[in-house]
Protein backbone atom coordinates (compact mmCIF):
# COMPACT_ATOMS: atom_id res chain seq x y z
CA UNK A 1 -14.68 27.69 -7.91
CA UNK A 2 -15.87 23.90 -8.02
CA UNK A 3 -13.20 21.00 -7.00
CA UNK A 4 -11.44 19.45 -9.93
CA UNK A 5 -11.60 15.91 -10.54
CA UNK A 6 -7.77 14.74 -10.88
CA UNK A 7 -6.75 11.99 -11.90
CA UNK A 8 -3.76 11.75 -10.41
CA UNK A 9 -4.57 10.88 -6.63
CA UNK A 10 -2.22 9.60 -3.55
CA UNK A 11 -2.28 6.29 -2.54
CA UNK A 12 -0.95 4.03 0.36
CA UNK A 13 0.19 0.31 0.05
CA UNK A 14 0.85 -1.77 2.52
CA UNK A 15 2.68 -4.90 3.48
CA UNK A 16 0.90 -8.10 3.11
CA UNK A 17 2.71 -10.72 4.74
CA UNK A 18 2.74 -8.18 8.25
CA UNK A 19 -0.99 -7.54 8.50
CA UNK A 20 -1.12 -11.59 8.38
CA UNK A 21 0.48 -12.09 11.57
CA UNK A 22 -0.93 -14.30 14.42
CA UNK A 23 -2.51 -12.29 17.55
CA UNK A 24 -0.27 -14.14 19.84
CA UNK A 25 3.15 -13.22 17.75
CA UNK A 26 5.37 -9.97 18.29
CA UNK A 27 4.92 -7.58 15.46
CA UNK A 28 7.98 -4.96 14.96
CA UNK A 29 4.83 -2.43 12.76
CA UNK A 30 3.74 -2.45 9.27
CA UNK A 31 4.82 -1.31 6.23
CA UNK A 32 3.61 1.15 4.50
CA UNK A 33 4.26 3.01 1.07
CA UNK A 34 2.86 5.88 -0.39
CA UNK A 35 2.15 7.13 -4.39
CA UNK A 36 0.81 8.68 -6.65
CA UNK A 37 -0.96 6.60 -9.66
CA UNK A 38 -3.44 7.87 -12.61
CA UNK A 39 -7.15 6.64 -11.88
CA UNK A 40 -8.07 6.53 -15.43
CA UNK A 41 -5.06 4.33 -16.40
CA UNK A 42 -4.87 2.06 -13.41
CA UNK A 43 -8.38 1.74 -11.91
CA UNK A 44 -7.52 -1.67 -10.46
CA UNK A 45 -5.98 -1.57 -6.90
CA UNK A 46 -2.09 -1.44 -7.36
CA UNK A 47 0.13 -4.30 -6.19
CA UNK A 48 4.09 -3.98 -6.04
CA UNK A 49 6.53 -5.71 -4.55
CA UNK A 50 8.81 -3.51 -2.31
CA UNK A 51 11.12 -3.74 0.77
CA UNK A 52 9.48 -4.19 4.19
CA UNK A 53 11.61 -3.03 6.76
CA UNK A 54 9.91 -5.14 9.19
CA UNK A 55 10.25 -8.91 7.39
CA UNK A 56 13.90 -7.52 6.19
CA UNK A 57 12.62 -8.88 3.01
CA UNK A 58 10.96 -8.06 -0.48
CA UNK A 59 7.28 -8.49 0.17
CA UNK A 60 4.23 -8.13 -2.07
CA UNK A 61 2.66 -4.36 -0.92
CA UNK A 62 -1.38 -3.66 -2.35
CA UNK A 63 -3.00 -0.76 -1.95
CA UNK A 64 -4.80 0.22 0.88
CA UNK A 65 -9.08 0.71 0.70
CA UNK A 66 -9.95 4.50 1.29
């Protein structure tokens, strides 16, 4: 049997303001998310904002290249 082509697929976003950070500062990790959005209705990269437990803020999360 051939491989289906869904169009639901899992994604990952991550934080943006965490993967800035200077080489010489501390990071505590990044943040990551995972989802699942439609490719035929969304085929733009996702951006939310969500809660990084690292910045102990609301930060903007995008989706992560494959």
């Amino acid at each position: 049997m051939p491989k289906s082509k869904d169009a639901r697929v899992t994604i990952a976003s991550e934080c943006t303001s965490c993967t800035r950070k200077e080489p010489g500062d501390e990071s505590t990790g990044i943040s990551r998310y995972t989802t699942r959005k439609n490719r035929r209705n969304t085929p733009t990269r996702l951006e939310s904002k969500k809660y990084c437990f690292c910045c102990h803020k609301h930060t903007i999360h995008k989706e992560l290249k494959k």
